[in-house]
Protein backbone atom coordinates (compact mmCIF):
# COMPACT_ATOMS: atom_id res chain seq x y z
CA UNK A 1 215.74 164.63 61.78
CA UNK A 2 214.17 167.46 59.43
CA UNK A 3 213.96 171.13 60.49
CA UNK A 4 210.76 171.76 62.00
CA UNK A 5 208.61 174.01 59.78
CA UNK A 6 208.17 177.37 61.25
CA UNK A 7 206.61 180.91 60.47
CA UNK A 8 209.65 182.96 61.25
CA UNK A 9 211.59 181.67 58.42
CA UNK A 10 214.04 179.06 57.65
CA UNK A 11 213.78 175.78 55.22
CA UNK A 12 210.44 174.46 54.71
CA UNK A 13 210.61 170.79 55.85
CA UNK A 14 209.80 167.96 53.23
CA UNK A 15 209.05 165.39 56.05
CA UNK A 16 206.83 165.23 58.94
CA UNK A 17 208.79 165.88 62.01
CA UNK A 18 206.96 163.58 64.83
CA UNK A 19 209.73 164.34 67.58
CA UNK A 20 208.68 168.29 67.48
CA UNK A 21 205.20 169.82 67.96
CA UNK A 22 204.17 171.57 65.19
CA UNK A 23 201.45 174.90 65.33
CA UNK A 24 199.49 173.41 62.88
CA UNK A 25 198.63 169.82 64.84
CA UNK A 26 198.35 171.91 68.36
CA UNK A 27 195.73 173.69 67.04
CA UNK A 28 194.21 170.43 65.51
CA UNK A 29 194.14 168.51 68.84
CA UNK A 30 192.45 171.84 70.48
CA UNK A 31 189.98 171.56 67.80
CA UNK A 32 189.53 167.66 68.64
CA UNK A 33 191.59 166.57 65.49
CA UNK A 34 193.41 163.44 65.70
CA UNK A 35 196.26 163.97 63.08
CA UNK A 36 198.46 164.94 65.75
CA UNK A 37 201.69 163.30 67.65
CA UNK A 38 202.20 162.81 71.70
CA UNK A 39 204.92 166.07 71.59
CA UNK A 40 201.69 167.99 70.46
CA UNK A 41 199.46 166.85 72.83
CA UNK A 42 202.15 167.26 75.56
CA UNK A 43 202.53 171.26 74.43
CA UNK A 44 198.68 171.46 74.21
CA UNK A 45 198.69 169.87 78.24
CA UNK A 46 201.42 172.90 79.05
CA UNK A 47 199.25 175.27 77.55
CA UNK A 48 196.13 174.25 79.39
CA UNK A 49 198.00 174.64 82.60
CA UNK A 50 198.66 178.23 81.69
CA UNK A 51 195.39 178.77 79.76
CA UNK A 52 192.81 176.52 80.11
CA UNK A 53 190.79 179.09 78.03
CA UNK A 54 192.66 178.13 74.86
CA UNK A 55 190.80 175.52 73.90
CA UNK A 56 187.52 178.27 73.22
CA UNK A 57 190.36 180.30 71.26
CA UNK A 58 190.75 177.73 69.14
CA UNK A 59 187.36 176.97 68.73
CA UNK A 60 186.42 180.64 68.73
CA UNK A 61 188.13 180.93 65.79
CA UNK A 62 186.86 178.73 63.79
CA UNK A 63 183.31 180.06 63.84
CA UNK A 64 184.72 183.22 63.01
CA UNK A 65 186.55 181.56 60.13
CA UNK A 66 182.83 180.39 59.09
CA UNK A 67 180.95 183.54 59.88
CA UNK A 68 183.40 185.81 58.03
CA UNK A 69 183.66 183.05 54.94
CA UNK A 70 179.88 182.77 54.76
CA UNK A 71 179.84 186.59 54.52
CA UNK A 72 181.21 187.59 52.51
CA UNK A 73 180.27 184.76 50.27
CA UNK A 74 176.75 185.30 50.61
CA UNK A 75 176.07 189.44 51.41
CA UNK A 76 179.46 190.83 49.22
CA UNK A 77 179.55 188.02 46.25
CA UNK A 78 183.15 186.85 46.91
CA UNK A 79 184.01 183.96 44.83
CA UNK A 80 187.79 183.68 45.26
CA UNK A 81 189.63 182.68 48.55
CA UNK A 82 192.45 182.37 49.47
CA UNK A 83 193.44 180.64 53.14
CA UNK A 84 196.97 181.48 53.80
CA UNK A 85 198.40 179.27 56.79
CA UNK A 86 195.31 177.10 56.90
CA UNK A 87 196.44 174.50 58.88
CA UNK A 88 194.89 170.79 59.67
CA UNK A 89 191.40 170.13 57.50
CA UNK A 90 188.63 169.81 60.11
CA UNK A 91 185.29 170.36 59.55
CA UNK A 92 183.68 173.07 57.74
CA UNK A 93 186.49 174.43 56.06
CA UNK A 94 187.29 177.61 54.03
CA UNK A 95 186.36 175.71 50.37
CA UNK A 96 183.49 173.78 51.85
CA UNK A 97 181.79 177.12 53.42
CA UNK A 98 182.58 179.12 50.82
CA UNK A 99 181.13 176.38 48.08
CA UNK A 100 178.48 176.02 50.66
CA UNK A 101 176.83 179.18 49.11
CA UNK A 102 178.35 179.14 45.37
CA UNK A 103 179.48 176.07 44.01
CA UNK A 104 181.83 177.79 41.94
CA UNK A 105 183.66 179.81 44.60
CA UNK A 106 187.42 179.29 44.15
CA UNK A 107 189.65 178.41 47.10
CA UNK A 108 193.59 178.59 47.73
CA UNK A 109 194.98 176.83 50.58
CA UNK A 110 198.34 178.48 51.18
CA UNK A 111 200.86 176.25 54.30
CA UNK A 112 204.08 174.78 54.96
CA UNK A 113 203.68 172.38 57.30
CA UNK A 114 204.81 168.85 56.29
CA UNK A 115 201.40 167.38 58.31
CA UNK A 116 199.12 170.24 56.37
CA UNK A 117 200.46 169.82 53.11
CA UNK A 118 199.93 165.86 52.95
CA UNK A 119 196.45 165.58 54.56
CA UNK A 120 195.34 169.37 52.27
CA UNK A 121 196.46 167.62 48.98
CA UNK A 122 194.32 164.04 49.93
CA UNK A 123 191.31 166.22 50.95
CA UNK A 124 191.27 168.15 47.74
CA UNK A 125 191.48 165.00 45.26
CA UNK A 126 187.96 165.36 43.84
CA UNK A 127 187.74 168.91 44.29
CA UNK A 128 189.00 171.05 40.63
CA UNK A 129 188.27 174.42 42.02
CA UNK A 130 190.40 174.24 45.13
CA UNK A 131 193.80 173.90 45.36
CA UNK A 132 196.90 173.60 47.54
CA UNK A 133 200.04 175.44 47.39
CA UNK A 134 202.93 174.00 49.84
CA UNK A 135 204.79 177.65 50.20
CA UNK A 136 206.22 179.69 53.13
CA UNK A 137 204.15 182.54 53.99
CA UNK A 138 206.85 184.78 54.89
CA UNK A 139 207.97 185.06 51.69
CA UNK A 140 205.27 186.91 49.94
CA UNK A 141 207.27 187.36 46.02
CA UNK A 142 207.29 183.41 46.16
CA UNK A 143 203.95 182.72 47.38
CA UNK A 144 202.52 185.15 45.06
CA UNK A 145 204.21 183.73 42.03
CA UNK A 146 203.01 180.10 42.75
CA UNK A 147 200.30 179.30 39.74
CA UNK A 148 197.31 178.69 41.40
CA UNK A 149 197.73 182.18 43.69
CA UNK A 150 198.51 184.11 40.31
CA UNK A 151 195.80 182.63 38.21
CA UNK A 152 193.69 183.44 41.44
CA UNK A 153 194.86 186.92 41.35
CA UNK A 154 195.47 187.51 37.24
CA UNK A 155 191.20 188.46 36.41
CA UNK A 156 191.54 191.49 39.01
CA UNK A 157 188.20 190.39 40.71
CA UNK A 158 187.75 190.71 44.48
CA UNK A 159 189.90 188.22 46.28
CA UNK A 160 189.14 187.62 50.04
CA UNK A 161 192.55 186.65 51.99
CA UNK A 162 192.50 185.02 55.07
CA UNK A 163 195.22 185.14 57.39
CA UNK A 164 193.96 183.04 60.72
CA UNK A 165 196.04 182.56 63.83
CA UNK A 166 199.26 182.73 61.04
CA UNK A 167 200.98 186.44 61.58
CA UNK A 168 201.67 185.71 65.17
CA UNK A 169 204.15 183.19 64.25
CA UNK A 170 206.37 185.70 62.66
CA UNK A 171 208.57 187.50 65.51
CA UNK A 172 209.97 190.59 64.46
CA UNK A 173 207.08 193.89 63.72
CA UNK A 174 208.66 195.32 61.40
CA UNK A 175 208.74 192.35 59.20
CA UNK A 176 205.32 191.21 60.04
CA UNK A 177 204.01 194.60 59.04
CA UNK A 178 206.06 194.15 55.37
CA UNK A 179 205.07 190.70 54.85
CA UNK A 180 201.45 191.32 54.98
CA UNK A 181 201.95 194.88 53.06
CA UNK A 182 202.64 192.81 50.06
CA UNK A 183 199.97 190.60 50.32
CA UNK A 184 198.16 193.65 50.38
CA UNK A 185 199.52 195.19 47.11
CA UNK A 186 198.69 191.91 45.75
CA UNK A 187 194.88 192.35 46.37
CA UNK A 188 192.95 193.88 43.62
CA UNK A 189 190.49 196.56 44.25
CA UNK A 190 186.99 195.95 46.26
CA UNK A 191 189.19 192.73 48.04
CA UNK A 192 188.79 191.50 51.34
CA UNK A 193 191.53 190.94 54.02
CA UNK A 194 190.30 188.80 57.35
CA UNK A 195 193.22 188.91 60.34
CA UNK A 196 192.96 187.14 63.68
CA UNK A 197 195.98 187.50 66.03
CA UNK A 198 196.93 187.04 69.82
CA UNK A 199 196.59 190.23 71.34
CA UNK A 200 199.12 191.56 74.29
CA UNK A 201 197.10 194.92 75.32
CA UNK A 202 200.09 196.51 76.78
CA UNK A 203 197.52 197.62 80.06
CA UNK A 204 198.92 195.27 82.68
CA UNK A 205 195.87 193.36 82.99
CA UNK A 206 195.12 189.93 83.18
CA UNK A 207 195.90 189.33 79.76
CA UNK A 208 199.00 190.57 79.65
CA UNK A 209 200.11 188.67 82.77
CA UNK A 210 198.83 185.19 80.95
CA UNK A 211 200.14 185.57 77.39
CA UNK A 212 203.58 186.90 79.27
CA UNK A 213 204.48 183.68 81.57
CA UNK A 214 202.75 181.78 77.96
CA UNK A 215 205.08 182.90 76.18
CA UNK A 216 208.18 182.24 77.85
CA UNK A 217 206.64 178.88 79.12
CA UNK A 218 206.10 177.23 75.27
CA UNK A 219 209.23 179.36 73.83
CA UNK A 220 211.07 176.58 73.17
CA UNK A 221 208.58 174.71 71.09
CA UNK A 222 207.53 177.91 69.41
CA UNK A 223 209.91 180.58 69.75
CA UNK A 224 208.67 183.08 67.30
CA UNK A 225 205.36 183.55 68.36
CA UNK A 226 204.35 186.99 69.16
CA UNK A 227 201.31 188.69 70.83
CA UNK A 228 200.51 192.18 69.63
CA UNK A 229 198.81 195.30 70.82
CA UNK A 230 195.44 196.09 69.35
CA UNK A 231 196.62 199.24 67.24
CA UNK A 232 199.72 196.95 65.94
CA UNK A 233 197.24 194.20 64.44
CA UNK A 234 195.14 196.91 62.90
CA UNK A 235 198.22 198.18 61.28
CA UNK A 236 198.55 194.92 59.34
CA UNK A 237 195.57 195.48 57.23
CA UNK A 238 198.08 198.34 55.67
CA UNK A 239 196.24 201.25 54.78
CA UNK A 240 193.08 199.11 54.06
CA UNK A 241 189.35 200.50 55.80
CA UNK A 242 188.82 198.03 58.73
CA UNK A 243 185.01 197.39 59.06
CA UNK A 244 182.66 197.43 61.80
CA UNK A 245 183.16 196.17 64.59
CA UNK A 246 187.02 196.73 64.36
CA UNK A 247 189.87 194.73 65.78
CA UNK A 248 188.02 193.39 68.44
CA UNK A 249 187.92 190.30 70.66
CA UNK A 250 186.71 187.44 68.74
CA UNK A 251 183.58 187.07 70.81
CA UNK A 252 182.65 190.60 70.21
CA UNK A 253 183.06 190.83 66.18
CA UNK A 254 179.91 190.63 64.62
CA UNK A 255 179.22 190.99 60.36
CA UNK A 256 179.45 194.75 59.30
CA UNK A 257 175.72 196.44 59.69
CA UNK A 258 174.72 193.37 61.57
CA UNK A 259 175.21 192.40 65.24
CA UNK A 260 175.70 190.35 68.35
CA UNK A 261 173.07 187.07 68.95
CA UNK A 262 173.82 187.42 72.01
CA UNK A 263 175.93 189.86 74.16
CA UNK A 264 179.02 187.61 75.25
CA UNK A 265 180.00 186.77 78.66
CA UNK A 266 182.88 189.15 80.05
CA UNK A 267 186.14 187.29 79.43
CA UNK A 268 189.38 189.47 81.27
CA UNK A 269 191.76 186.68 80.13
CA UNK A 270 190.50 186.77 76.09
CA UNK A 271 193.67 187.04 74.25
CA UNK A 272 192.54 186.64 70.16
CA UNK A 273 191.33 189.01 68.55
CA UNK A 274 190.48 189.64 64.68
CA UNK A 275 189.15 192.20 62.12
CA UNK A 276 188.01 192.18 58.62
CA UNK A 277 189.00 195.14 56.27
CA UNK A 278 188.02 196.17 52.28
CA UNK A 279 190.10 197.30 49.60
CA UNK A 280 188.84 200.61 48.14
């Protein structure tokens, strides 16, 4: 059997581990994917019992992922992405939004995953301005010195980094908080980071009751997963000004100088939560 690829270090795995669930194909079967494996879908059934709400995390996400892509494609002229921890291809992904609004927009899919890596690579056959790097992001000197990321990097235009659902997975703070520092002394100026990251608000309220008994209840499929207060995922952006509305709930964040459609309906048991920051 292969190691199972994983966030909080260790070997990335060559071959696709079908005996272990892997983050990438949970998150695919919430999304309605079907390049997952029964030990997925049998983590994804614990989960529900815990949190049925997941399933609108997952989803949540994604039309952040669209909203935040779109713009800054569109209102702050970004042509250069990168997608670091990307996951599964579903629909409307970073290069397709992003090419949605310039055709020439650049794109960087950064992941590990055995499952990501093969079905990534197929995807982006016909397609010469994205590409795929198969790198661990934990190790920021390597992932930065892959070709595609430095070319990306090497003109010193704005660069918007992504990092969805992907710093959770690393357990330890301390090295979270140095693993996306140098991601952010990669960025040139006038970039763009975009975080979201399961939140454990530290108040003794329903959310930190369910992400507590989640946590030790899908440990052993994912034991470096970590939920974070509010003021430790805003101190991931490293220095960089977090825009309007903040680190907020996912349902809440809005575009910077523009707002809600519609005011959300209250959610106690929310646990994701993202943010968008600039470069000066």
């Amino acid at each position: 059997m292969t190691d199972r690829p994983k966030y909080g270090g260790g070997p990335v795995a060559f071959g696709i581990d079908t005996a272990n669930p892997s983050v990438a194909r949970v998150y695919d079967y919430f999304l309605g994917g079907k390049d997952n494996y029964e030990c997925d879908r049998e983590l994804y059934r614990q989960i529900m019992k815990i949190a049925p709400e997941a399933t609108e995390w997952a989803r949540a996400n994604r039309r952040w992922l669209k909203e935040v892509v779109t713009w800054l494609a569109e209102e702050r002229g970004v042509r250069r992405f990168i997608d670091a921890g990307s996951g599964l291809p579903t629909a409307e992904n970073t290069h397709q939004i992003a090419q949605g609004v310039n055709v020439e927009s650049l794109v960087v899919y950064v992941d590990n995953d055995p499952s990501v890596v093969a079905h990534g690579r197929a995807l982006l056959l016909d397609n010469d301005r994205t590409q795929f790097v198969a790198a661990d992001l934990t190790k920021p000197a390597e992932v930065l010195a892959e070709q595609p990321i430095a070319d990306l990097l090497a003109p010193g235009e704005p660069v918007a980094l992504v990092m969805a659902l992907m710093l959770h997975h690393i357990a330890d703070y301390d090295e979270t908080l140095a693993v996306a520092r140098q991601y952010v002394d990669a960025l040139p100026p006038g970039s763009f980071l975009a975080i979201t990251h399961a939140c454990k608000p530290g108040d003794g309220g329903p959310v930190d009751e369910l992400v507590t008994e989640l946590q030790e209840k899908i440990k052993h499929a994912f034991p470096t997963l970590a939920f974070r207060s509010v003021e430790q995922i805003s101190s991931l952006f490293g220095g960089m000004e977090i825009l309007e509305p903040g680190v907020v709930r996912l349902v809440d964040w809005h575009v910077p100088g523009g707002r809600l459609d519609e005011e959300p309906e209250p959610d106690v048991r929310d646990a994701i939560y993202g943010g968008v920051a600039e470069k000066r």
